[in-house]
C-alpha atoms as a PDB file:
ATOM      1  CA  UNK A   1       0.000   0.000   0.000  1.00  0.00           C
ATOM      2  CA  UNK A   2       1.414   3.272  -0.574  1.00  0.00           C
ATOM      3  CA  UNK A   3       1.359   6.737   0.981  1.00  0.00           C
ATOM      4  CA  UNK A   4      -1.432   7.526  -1.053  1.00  0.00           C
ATOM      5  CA  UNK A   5      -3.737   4.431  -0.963  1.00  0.00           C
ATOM      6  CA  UNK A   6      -2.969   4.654   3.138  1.00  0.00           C
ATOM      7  CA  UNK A   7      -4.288   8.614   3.521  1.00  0.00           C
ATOM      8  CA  UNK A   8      -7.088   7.624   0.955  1.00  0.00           C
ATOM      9  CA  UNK A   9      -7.842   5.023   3.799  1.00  0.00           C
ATOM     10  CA  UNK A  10      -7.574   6.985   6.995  1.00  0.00           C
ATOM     11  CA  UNK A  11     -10.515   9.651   5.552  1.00  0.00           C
ATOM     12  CA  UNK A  12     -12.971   7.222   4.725  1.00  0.00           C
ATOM     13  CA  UNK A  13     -15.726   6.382   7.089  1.00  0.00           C
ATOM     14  CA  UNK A  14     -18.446   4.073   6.528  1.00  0.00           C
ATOM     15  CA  UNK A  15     -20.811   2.500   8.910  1.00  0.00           C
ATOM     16  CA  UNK A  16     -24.122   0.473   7.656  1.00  0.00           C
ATOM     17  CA  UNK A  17     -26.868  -0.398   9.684  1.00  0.00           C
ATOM     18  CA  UNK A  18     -29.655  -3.603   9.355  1.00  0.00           C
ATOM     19  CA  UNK A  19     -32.521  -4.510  11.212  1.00  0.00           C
ATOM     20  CA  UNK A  20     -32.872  -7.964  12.003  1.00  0.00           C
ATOM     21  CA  UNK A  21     -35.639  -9.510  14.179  1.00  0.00           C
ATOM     22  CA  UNK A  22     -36.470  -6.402  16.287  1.00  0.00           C
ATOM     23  CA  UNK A  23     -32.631  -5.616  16.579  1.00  0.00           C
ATOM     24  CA  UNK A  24     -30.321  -3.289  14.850  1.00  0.00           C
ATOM     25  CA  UNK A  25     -26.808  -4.518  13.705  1.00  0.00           C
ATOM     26  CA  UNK A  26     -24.064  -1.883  12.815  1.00  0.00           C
ATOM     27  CA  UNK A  27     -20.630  -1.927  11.338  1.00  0.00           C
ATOM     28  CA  UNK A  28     -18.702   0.433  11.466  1.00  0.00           C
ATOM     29  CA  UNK A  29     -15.229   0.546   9.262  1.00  0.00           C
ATOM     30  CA  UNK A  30     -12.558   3.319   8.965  1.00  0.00           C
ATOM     31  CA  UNK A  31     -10.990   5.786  10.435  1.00  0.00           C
ATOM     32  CA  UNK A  32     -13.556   8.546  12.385  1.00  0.00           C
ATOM     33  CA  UNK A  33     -11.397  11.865  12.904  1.00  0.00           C
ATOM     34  CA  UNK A  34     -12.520  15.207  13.288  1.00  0.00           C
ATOM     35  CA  UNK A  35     -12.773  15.780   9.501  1.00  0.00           C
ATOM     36  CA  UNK A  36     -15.863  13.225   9.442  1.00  0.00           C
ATOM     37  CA  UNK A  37     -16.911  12.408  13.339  1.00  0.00           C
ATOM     38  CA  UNK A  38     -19.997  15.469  12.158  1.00  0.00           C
ATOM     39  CA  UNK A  39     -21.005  12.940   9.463  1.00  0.00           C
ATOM     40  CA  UNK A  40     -20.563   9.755  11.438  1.00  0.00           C
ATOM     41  CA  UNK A  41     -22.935  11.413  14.488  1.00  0.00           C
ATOM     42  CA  UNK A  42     -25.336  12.338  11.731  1.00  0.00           C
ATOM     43  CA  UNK A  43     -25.345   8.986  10.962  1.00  0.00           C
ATOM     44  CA  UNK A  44     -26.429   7.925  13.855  1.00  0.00           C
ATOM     45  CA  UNK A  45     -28.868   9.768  14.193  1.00  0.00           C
ATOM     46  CA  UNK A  46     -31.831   7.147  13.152  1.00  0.00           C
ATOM     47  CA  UNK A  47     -30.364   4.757  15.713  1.00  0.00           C
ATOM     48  CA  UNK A  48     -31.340   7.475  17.972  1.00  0.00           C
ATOM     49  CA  UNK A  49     -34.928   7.020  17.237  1.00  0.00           C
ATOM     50  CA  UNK A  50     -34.504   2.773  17.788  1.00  0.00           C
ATOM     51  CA  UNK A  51     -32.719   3.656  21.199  1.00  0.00           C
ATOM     52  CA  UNK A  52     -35.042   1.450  22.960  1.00  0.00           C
ATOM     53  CA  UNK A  53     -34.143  -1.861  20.886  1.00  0.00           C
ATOM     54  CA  UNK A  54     -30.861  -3.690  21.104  1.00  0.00           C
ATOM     55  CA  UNK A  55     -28.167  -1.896  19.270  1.00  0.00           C
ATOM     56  CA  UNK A  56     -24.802  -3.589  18.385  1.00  0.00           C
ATOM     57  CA  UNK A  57     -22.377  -1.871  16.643  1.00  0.00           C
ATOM     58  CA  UNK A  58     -19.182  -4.067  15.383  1.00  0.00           C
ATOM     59  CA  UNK A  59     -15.817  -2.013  15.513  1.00  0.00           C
ATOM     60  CA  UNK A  60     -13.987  -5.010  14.071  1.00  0.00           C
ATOM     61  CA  UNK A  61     -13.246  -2.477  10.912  1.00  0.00           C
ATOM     62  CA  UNK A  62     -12.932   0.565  12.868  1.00  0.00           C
ATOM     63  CA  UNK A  63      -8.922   1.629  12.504  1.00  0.00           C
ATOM     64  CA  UNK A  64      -9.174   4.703  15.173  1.00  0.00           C
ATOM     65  CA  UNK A  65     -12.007   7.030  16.639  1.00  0.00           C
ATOM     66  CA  UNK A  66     -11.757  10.963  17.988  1.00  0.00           C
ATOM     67  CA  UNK A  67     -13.058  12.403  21.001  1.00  0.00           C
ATOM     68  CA  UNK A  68     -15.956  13.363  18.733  1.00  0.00           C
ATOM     69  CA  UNK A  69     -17.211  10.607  17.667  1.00  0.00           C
ATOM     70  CA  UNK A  70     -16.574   9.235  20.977  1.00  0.00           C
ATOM     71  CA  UNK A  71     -19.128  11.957  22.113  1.00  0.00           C
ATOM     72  CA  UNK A  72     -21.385  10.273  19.173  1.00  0.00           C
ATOM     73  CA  UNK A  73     -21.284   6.893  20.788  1.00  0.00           C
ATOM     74  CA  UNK A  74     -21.824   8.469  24.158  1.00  0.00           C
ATOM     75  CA  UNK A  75     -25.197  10.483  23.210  1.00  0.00           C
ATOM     76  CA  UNK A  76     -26.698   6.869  21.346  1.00  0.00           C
ATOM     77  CA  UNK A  77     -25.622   4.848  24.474  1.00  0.00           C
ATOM     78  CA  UNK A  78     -27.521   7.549  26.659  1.00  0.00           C
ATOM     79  CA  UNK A  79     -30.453   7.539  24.135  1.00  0.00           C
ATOM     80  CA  UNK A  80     -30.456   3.661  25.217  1.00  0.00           C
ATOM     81  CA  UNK A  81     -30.674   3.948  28.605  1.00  0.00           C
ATOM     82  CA  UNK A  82     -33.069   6.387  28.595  1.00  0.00           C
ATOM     83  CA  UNK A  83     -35.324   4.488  26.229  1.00  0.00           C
ATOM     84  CA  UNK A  84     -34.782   0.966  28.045  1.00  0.00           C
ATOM     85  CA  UNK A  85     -32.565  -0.003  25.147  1.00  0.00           C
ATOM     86  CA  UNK A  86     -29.229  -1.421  24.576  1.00  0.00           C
ATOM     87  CA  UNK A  87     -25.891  -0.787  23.149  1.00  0.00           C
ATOM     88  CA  UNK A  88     -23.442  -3.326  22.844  1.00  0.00           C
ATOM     89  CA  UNK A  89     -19.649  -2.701  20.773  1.00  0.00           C
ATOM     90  CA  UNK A  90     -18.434  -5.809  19.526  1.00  0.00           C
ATOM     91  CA  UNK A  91     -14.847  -6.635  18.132  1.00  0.00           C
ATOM     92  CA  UNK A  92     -13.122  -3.546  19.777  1.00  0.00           C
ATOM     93  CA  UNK A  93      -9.456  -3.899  19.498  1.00  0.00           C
ATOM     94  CA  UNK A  94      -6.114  -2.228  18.773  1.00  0.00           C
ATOM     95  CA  UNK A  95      -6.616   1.513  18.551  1.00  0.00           C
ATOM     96  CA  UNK A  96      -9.593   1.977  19.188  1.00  0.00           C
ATOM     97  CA  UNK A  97      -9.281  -0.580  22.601  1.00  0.00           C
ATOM     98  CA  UNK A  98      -6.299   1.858  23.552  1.00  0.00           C
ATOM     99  CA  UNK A  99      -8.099   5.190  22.959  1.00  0.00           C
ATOM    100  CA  UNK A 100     -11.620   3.524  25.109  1.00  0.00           C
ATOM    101  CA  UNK A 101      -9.096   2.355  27.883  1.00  0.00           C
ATOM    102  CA  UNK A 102      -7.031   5.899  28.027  1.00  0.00           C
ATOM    103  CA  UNK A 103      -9.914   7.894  27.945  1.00  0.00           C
ATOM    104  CA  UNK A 104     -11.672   6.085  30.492  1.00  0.00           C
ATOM    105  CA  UNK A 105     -14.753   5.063  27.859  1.00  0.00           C
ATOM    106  CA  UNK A 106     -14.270   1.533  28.268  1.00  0.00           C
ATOM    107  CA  UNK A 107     -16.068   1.585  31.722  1.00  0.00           C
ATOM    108  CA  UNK A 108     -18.883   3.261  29.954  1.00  0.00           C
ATOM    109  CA  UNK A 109     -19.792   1.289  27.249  1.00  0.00           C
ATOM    110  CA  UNK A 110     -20.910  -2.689  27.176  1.00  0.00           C
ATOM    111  CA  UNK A 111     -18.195  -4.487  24.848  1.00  0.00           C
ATOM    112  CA  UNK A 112     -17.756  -7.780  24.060  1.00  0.00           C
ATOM    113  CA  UNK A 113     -14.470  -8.767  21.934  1.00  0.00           C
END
């Protein structure tokens, strides 16, 4: 991979959401800075409205994540709560395990690896 194939990489963002049984599946893949965390919380905006389902979002693909779209995660797992819902991150690791644990997140937030 070179230089430019890895920037190309670090400014894309994608996450895609499914309903399945009553329960909403989410995967999220990139890299969520502060050039796109306004995108990524407007894209979670409709999981805001099916806070009080069971919402898992996979991070398997997820290669880093600001303090902004932290903020995003925090307002849908409040949403949850509120609603009598559930959020559940699944497949958090490298980077994104070390920016949960430093910032303290990872107490927050129900993950299962």
């Amino acid at each position: 991979m070179n230089s430019e194939q890895k920037l190309k990489k670090y400014y894309n963002m994608n996450i895609e959401i499914i309903e399945k049984n009553g329960s909403y599946f989410g995967t999220l893949t990139g890299w969520i800075d502060t050039a796109v965390a306004t995108q990524f919380i407007e894209d979670l905006k409709p999981l805001m409205s099916k806070a009080d389902k069971s919402i898992e979002l996979n991070c398997a693909k997820l290669d880093y994540i600001c303090s902004l779209g932290l903020r995003g995660l925090l307002q849908l797992k409040k949403e949850s709560a509120a609603k009598g819902g559930k959020l559940v991150l699944t497949h958090v690791e490298g980077e994104v395990l070390k920016i949960l644990t430093m910032t303290g997140f990872i107490k927050l937030f129900d993950i299962r690896r």
